[in-house]
N, C-alpha and C. Protein backbone atom coordinates (compact mmCIF):
# COMPACT_ATOMS: atom_id res chain seq x y z
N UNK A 1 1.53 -12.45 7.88
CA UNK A 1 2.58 -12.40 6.91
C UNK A 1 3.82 -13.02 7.53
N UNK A 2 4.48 -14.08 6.40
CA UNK A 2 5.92 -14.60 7.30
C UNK A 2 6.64 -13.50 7.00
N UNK A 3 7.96 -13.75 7.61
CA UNK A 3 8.71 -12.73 7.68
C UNK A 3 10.44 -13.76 7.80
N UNK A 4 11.08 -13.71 7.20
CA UNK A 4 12.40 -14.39 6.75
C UNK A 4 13.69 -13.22 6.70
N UNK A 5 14.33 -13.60 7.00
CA UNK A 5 16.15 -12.89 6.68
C UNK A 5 16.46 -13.30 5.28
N UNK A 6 17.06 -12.36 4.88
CA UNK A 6 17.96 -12.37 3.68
C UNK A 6 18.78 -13.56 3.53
N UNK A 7 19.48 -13.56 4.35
CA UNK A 7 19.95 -14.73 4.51
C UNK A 7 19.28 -16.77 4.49
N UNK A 8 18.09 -16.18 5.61
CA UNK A 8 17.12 -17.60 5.11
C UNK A 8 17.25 -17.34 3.52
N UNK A 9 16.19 -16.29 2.87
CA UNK A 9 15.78 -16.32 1.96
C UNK A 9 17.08 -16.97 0.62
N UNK A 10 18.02 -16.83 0.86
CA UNK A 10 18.74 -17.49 0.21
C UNK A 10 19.07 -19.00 0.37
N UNK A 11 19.02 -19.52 1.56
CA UNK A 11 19.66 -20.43 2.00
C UNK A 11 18.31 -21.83 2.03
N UNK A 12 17.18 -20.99 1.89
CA UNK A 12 16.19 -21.83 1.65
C UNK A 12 15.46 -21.33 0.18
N UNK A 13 15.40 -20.68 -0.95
CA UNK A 13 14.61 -20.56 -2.06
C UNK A 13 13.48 -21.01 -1.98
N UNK A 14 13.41 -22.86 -2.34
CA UNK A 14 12.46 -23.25 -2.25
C UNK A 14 11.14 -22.96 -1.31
N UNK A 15 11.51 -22.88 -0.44
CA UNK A 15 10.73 -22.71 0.60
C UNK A 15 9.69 -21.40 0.86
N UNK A 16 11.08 -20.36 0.22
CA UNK A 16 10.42 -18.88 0.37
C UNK A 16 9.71 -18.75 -0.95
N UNK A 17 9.77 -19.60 -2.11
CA UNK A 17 8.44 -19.76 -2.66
C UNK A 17 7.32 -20.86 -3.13
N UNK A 18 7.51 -21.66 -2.33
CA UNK A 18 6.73 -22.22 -1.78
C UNK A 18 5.36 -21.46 -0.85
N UNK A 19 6.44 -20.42 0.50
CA UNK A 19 5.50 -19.67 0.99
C UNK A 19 4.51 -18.39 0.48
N UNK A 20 5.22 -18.31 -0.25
CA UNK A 20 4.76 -16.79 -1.02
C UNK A 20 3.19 -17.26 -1.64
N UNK A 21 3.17 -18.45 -2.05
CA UNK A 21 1.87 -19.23 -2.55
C UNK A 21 0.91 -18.97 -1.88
N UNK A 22 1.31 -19.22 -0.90
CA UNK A 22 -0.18 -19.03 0.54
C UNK A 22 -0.07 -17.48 1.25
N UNK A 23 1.13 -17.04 1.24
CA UNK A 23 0.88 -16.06 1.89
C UNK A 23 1.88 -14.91 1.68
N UNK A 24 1.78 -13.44 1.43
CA UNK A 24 2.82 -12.39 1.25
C UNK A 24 4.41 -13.28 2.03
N UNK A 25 5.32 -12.88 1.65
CA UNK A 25 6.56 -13.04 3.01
C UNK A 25 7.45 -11.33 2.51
N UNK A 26 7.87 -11.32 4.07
CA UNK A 26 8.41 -10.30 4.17
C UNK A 26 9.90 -10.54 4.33
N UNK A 27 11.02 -10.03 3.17
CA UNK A 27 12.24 -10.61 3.62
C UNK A 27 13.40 -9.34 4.38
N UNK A 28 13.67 -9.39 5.19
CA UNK A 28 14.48 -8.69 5.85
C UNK A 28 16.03 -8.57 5.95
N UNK A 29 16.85 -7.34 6.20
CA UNK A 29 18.17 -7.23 6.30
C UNK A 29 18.35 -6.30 7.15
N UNK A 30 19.23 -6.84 8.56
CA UNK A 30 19.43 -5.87 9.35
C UNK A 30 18.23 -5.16 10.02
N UNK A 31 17.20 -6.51 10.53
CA UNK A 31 16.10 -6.42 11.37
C UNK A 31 14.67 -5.77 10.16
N UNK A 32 15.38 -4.80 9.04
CA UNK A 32 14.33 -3.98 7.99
C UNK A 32 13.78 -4.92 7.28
N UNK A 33 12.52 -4.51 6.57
CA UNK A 33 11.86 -5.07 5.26
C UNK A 33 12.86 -4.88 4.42
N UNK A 34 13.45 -5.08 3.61
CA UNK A 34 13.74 -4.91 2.18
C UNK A 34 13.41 -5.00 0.85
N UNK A 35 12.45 -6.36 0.72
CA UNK A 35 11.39 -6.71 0.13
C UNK A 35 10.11 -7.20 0.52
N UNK A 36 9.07 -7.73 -0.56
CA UNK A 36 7.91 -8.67 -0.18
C UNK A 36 8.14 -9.63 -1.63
N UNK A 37 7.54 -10.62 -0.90
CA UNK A 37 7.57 -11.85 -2.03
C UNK A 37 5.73 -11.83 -2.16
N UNK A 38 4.92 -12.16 -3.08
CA UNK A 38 3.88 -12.63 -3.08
C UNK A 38 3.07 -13.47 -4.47
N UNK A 39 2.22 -13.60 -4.09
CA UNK A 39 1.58 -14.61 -5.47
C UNK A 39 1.52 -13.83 -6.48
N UNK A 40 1.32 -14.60 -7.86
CA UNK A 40 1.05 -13.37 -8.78
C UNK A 40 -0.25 -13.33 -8.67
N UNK A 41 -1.34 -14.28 -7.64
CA UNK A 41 -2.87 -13.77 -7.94
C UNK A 41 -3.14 -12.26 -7.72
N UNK A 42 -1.85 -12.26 -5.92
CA UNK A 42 -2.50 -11.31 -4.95
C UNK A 42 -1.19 -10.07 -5.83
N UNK A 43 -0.60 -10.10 -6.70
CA UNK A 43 -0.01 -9.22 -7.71
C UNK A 43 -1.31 -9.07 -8.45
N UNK A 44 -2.05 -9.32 -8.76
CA UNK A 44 -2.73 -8.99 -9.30
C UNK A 44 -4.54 -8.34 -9.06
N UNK A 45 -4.57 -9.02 -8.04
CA UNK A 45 -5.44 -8.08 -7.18
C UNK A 45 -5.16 -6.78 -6.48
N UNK A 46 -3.76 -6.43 -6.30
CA UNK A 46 -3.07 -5.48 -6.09
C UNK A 46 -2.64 -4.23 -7.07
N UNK A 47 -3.01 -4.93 -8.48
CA UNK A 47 -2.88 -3.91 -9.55
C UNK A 47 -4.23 -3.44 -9.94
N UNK A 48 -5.40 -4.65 -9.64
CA UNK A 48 -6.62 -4.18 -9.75
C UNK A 48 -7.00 -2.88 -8.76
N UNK A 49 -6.79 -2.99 -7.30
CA UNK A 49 -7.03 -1.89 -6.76
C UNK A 49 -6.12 -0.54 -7.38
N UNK A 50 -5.14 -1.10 -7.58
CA UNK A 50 -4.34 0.59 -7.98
C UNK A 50 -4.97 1.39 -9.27
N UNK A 51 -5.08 0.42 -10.24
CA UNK A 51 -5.64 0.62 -11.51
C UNK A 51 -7.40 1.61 -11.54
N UNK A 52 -7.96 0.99 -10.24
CA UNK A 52 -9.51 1.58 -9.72
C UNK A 52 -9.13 3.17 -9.19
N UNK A 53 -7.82 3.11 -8.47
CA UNK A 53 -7.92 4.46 -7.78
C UNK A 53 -7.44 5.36 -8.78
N UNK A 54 -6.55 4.47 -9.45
CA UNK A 54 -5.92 5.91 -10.27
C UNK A 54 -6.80 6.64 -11.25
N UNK A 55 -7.92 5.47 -11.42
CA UNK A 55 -8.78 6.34 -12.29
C UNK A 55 -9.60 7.25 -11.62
N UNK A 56 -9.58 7.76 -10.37
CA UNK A 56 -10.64 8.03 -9.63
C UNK A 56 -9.93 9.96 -9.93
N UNK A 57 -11.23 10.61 -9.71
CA UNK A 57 -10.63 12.24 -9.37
C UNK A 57 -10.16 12.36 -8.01
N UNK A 58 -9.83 13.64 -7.76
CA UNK A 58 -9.07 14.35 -6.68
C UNK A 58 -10.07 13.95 -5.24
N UNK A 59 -11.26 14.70 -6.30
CA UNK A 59 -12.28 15.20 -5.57
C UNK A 59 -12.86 13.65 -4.79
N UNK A 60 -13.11 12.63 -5.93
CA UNK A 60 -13.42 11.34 -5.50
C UNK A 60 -12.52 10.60 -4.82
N UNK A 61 -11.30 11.03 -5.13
CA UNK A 61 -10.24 10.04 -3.53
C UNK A 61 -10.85 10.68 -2.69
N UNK A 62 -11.08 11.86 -2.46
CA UNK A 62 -11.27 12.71 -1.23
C UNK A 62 -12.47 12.32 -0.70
N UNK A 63 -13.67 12.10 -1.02
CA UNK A 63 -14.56 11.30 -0.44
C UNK A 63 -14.66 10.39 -0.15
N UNK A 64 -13.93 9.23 -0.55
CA UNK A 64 -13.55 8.23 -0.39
C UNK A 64 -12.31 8.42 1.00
N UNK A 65 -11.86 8.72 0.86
CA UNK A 65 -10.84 9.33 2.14
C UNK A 65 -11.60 9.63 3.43
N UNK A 66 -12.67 10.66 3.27
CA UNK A 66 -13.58 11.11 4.07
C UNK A 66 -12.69 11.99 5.29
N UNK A 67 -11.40 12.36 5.23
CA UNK A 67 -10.83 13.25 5.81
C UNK A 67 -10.06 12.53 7.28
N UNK A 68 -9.55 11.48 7.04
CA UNK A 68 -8.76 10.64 7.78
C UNK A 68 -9.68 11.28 9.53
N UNK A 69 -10.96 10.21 8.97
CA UNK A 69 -11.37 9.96 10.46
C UNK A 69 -12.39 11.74 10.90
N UNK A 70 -12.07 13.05 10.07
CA UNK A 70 -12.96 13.75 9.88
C UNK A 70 -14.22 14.21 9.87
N UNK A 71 -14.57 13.34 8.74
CA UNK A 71 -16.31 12.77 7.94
C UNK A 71 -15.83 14.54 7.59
N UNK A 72 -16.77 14.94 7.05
CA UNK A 72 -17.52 15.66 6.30
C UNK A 72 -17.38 15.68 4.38
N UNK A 73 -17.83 16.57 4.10
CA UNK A 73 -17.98 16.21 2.24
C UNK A 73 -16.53 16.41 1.87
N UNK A 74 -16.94 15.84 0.27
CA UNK A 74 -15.15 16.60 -0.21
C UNK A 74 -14.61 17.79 -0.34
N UNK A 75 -16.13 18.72 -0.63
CA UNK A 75 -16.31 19.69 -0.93
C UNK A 75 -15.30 20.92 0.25
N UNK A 76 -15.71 20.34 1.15
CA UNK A 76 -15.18 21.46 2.64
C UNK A 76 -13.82 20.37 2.26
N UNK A 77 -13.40 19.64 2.52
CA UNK A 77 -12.10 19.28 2.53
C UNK A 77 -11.13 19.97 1.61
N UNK A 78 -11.97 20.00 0.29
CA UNK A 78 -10.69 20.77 -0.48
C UNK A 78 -10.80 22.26 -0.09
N UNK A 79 -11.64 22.62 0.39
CA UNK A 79 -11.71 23.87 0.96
C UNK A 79 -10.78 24.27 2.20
N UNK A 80 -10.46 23.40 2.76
CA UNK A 80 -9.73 23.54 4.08
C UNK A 80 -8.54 23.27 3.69
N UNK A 81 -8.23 22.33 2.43
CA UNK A 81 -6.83 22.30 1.80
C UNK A 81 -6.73 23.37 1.08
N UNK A 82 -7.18 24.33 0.26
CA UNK A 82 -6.71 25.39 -0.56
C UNK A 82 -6.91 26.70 0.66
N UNK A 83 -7.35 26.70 1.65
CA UNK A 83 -7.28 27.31 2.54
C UNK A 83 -6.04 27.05 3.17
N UNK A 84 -4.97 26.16 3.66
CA UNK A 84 -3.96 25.58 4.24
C UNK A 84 -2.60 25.96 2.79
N UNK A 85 -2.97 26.22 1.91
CA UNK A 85 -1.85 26.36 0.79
C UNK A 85 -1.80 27.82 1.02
N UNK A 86 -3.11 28.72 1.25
CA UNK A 86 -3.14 30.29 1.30
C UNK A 86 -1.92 30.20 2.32
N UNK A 87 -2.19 30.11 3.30
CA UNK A 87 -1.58 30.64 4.53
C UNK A 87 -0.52 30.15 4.70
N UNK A 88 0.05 28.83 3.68
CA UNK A 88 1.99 28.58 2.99
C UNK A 88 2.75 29.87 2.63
N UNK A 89 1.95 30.31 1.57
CA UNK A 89 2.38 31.83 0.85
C UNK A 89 2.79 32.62 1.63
C-alpha cells in the first residue's frame, strides 16, 4: 500500500488517483492514517465481503472465528462467553 501526506495528496491529485487504480493509498497527517483512497472495484469487493458476514449468525461468525487461534466448536465458545458475562455481574 502507498502511503502519501496530506499535503502530497493535495499538491499532486492526479497522481493520488492515478495510484489508487492499482493500489489502496494511505493518506496521512501528522505521521497518522487519516484516510484510504481505493478503486471502486476493490470498494466493491469490500462491500461484498461485509455484505457475506453480516448475513452470517453469532453462532456462525464464531466458527468461522474459531476462537482467535483457540480451535474448538462454537458451541463451547459461546459457552465460555456467557460464562465470562456471569462472573461481570
Amino acid at each position: 500500500m502507498r502511503t502519501m501526506t496530506s499535503v502530497e495528496a493535495q499538491n499532486h491529485f492526479g497522481m493520488l488517483l492515478d495510484s489508487a487504480q492499482r493500489e489502496p493509498v494511505s493518506i496521512t497527517r501528522r505521521g497518522r492514517p487519516v484516510a484510504y483512497l481505493f478503486s471502486p472495484q476493490e470498494y466493491e469487493a469490500l462491500m461484498q465481503r461485509k455484505n457475506a458476514a453480516d448475513s452470517q449468525t453469532p453462532t456462525q461468525l464464531l466458527a468461522a472465528f474459531r476462537g482467535s487461534g483457540k480451535g474448538g466448536s462454537a458451541a463451547r465458545l459461546v459457552a465460555e462467553r456467557d460464562a465470562e458475562r456471569d462472573l461481570e455481574v
